[in-house]
PDB file of N, CA and C in Angstrom:
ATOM      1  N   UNK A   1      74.416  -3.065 -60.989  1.00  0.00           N
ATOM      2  CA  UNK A   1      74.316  -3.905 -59.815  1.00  0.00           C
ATOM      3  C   UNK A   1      73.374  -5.077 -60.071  1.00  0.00           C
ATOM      4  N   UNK A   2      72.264  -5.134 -61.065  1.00  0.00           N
ATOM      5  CA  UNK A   2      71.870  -5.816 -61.328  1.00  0.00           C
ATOM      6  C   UNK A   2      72.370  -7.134 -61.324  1.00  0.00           C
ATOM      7  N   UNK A   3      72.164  -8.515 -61.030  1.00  0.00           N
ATOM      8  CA  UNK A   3      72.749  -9.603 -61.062  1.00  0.00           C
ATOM      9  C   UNK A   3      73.339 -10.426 -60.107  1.00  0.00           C
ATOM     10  N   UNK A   4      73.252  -9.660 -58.692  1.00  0.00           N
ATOM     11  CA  UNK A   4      74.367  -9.399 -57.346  1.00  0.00           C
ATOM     12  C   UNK A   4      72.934  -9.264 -56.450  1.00  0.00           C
ATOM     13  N   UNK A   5      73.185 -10.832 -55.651  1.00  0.00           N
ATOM     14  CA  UNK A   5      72.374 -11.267 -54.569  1.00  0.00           C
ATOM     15  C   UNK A   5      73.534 -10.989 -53.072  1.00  0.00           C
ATOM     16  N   UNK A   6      73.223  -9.725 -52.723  1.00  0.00           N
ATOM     17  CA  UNK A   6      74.109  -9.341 -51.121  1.00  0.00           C
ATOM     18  C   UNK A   6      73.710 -10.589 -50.428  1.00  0.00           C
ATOM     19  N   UNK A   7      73.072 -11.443 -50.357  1.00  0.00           N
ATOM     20  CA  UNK A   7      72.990 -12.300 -48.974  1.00  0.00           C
ATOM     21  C   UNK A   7      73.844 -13.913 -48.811  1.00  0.00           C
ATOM     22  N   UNK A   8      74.861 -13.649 -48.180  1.00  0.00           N
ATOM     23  CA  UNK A   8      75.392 -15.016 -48.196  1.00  0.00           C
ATOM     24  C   UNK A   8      74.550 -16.067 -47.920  1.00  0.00           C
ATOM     25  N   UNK A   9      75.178 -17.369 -47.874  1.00  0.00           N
ATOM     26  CA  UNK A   9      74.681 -18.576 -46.972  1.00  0.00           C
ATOM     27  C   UNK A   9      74.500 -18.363 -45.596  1.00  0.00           C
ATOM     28  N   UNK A  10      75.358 -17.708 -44.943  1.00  0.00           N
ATOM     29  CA  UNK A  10      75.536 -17.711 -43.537  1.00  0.00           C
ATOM     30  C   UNK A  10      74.066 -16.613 -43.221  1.00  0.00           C
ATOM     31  N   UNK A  11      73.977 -15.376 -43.470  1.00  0.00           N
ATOM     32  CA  UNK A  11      72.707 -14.848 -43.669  1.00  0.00           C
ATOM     33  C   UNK A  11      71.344 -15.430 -43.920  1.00  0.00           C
ATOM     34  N   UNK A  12      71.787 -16.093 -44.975  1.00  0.00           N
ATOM     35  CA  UNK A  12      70.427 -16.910 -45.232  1.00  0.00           C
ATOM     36  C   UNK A  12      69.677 -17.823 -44.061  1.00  0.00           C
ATOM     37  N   UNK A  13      70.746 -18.601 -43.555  1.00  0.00           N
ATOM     38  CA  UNK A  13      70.570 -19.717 -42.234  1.00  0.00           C
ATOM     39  C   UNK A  13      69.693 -18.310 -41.472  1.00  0.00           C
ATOM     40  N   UNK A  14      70.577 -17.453 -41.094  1.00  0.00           N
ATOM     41  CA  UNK A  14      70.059 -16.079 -40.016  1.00  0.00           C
ATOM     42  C   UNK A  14      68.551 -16.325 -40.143  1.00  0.00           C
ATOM     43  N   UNK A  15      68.338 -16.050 -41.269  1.00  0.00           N
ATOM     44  CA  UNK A  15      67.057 -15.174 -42.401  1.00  0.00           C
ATOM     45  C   UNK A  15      65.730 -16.595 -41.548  1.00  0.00           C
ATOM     46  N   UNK A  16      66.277 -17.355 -41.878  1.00  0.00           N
ATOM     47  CA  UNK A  16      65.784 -18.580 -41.929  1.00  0.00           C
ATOM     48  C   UNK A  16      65.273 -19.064 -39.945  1.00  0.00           C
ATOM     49  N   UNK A  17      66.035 -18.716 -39.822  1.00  0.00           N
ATOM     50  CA  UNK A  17      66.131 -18.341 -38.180  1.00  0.00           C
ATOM     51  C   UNK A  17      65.149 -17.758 -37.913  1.00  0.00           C
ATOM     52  N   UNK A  18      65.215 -16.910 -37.809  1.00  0.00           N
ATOM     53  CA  UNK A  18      64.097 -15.475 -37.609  1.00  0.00           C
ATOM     54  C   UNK A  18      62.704 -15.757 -37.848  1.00  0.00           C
ATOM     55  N   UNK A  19      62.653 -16.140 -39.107  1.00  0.00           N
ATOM     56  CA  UNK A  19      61.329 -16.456 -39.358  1.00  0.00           C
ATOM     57  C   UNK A  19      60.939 -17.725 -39.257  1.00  0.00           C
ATOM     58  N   UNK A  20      61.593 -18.649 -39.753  1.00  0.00           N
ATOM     59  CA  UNK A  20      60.785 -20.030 -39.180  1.00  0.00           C
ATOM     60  C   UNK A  20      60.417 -20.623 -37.589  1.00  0.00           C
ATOM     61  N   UNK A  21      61.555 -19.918 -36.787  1.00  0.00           N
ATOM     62  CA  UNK A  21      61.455 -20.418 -35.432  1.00  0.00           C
ATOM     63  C   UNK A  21      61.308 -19.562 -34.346  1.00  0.00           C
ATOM     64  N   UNK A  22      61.843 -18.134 -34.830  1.00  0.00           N
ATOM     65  CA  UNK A  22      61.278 -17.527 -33.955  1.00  0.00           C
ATOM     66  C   UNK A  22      59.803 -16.678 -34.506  1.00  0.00           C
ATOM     67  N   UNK A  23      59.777 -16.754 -35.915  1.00  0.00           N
ATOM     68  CA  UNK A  23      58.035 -16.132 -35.951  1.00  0.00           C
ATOM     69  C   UNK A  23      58.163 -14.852 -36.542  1.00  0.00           C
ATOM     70  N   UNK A  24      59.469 -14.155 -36.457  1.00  0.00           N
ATOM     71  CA  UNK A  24      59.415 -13.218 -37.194  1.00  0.00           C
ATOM     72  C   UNK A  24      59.097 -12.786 -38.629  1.00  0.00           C
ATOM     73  N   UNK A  25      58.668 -11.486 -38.834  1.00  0.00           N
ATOM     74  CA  UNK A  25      57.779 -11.094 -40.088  1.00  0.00           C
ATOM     75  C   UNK A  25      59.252 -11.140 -40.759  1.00  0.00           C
ATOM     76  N   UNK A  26      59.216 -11.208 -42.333  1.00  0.00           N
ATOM     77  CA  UNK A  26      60.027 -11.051 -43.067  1.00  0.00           C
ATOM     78  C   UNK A  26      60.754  -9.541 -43.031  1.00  0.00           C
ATOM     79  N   UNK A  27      59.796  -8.986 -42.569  1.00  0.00           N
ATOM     80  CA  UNK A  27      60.416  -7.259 -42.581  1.00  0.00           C
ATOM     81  C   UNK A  27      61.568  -6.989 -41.402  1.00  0.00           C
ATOM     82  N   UNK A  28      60.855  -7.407 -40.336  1.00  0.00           N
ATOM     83  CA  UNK A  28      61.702  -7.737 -39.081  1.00  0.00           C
ATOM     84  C   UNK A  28      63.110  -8.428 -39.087  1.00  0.00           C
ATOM     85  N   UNK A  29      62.899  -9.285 -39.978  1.00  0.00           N
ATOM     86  CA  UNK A  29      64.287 -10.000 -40.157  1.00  0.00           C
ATOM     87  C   UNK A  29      65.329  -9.139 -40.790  1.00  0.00           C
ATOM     88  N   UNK A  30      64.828  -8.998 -42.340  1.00  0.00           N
ATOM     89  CA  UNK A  30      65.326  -8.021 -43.154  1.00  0.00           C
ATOM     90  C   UNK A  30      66.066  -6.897 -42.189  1.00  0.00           C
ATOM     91  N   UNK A  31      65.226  -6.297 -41.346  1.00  0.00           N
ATOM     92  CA  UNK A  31      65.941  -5.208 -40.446  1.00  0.00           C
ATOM     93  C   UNK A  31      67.172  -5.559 -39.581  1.00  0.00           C
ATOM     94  N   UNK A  32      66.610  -6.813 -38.823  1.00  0.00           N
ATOM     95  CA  UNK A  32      67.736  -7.498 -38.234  1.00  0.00           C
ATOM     96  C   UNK A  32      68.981  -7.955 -38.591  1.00  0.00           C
ATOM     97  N   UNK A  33      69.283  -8.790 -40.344  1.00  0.00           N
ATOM     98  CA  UNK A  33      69.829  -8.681 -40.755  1.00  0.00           C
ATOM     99  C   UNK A  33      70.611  -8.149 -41.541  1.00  0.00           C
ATOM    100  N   UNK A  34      70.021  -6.906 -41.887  1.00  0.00           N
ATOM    101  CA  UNK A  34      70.650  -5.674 -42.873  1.00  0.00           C
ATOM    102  C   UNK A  34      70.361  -6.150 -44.087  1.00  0.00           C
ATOM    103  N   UNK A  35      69.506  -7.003 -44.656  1.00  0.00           N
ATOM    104  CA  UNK A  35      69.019  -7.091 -46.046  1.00  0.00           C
ATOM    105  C   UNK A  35      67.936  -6.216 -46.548  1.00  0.00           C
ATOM    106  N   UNK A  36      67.485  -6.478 -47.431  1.00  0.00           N
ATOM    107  CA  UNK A  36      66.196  -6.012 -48.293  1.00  0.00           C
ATOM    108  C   UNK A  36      64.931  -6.938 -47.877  1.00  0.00           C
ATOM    109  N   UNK A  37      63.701  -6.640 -47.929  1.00  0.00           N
ATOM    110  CA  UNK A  37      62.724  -7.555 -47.808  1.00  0.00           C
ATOM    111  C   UNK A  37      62.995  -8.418 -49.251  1.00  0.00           C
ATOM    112  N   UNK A  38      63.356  -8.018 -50.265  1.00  0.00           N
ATOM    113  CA  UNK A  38      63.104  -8.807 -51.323  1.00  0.00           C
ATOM    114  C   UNK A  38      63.872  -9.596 -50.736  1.00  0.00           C
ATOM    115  N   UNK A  39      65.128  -9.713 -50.851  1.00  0.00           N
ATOM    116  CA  UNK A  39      65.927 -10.514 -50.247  1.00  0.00           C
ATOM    117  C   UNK A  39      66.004 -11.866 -49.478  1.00  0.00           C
ATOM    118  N   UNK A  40      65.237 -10.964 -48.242  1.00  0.00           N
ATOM    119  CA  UNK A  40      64.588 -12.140 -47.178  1.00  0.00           C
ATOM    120  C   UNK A  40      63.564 -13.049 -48.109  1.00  0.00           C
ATOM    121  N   UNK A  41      62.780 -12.515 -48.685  1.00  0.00           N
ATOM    122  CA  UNK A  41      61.652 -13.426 -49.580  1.00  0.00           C
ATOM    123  C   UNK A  41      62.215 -14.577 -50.150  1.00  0.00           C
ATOM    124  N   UNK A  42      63.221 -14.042 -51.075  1.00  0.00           N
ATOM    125  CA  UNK A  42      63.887 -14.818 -51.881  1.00  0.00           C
ATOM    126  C   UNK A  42      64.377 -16.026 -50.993  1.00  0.00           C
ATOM    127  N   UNK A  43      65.235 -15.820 -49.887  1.00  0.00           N
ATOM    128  CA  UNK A  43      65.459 -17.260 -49.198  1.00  0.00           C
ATOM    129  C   UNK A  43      64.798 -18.186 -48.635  1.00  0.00           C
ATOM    130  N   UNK A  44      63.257 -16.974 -47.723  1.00  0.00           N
ATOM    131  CA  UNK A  44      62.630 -17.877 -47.085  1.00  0.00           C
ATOM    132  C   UNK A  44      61.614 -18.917 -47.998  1.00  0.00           C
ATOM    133  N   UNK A  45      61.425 -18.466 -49.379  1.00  0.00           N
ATOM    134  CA  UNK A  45      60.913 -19.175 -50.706  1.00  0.00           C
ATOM    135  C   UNK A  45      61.506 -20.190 -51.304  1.00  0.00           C
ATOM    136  N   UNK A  46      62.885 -20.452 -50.704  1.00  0.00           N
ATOM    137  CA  UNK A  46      63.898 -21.354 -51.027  1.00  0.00           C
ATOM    138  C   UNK A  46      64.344 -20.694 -53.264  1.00  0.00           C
ATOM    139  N   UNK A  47      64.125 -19.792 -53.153  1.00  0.00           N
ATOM    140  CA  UNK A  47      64.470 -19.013 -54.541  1.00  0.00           C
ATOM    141  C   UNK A  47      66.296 -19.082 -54.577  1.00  0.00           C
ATOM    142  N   UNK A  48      66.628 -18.366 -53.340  1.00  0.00           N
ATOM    143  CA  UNK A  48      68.084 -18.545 -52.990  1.00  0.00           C
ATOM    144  C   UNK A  48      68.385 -19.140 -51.531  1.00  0.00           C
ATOM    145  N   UNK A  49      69.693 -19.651 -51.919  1.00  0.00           N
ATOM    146  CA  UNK A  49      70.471 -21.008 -51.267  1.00  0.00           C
ATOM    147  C   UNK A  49      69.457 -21.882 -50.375  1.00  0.00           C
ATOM    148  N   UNK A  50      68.446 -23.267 -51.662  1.00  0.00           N
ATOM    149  CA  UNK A  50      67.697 -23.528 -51.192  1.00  0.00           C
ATOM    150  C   UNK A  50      68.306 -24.684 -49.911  1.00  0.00           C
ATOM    151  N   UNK A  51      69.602 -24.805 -49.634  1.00  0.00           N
ATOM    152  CA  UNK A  51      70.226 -25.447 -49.327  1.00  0.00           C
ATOM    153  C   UNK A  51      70.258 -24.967 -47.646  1.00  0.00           C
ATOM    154  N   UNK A  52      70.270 -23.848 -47.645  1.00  0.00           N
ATOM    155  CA  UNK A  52      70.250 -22.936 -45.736  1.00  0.00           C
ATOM    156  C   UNK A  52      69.171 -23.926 -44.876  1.00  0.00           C
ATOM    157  N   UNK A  53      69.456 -23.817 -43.877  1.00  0.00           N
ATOM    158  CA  UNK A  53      68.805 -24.132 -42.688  1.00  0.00           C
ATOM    159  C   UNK A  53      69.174 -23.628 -41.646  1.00  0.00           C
ATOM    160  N   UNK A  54      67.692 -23.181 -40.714  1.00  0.00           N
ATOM    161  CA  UNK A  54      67.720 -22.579 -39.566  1.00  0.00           C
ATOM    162  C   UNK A  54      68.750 -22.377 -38.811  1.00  0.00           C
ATOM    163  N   UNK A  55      69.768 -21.666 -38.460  1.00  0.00           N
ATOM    164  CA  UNK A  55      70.878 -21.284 -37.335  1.00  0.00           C
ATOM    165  C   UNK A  55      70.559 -19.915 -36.484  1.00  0.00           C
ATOM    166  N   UNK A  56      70.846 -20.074 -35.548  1.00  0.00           N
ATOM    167  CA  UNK A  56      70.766 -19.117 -34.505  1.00  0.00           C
ATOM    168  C   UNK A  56      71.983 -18.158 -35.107  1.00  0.00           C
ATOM    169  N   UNK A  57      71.256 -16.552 -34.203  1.00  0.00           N
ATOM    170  CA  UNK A  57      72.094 -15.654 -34.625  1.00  0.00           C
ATOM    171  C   UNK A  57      73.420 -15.578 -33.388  1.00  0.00           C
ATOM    172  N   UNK A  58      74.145 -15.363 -33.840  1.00  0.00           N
ATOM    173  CA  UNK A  58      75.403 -15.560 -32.652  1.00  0.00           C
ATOM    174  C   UNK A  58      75.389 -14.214 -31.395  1.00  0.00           C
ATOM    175  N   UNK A  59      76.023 -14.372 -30.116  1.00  0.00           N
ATOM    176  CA  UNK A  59      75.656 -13.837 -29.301  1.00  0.00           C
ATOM    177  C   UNK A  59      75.967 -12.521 -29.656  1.00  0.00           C
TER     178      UNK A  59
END
């Protein structure tokens, strides 16, 4: 499995969501979104898709 980043673009925006605007801890998100904390790190570090920006999570 090595090599295989689970988090799309569309996630990432989520990821990005969560924590930049609403304040949430990276862990919190991670939960919210069904990722890994590494995961979340990785995007909100701009490591992966430094390209995402903030989107709301849908209703």
């Amino acid at each position: 499995m090595r090599g295989r980043f689970p988090c799309t673009f569309e996630l990432a925006c989520y990821v990005l969501y969560l924590v930049e605007i609403l304040g949430l801890t990276q862990t919190e998100a991670a939960i919210i979104v069904g990722l890994n904390v590494g995961s979340v790190n990785h995007v909100v570090h701009r490591r992966r898709h430094p390209e995402a920006y903030p989107v709301p999570l849908p209703s």
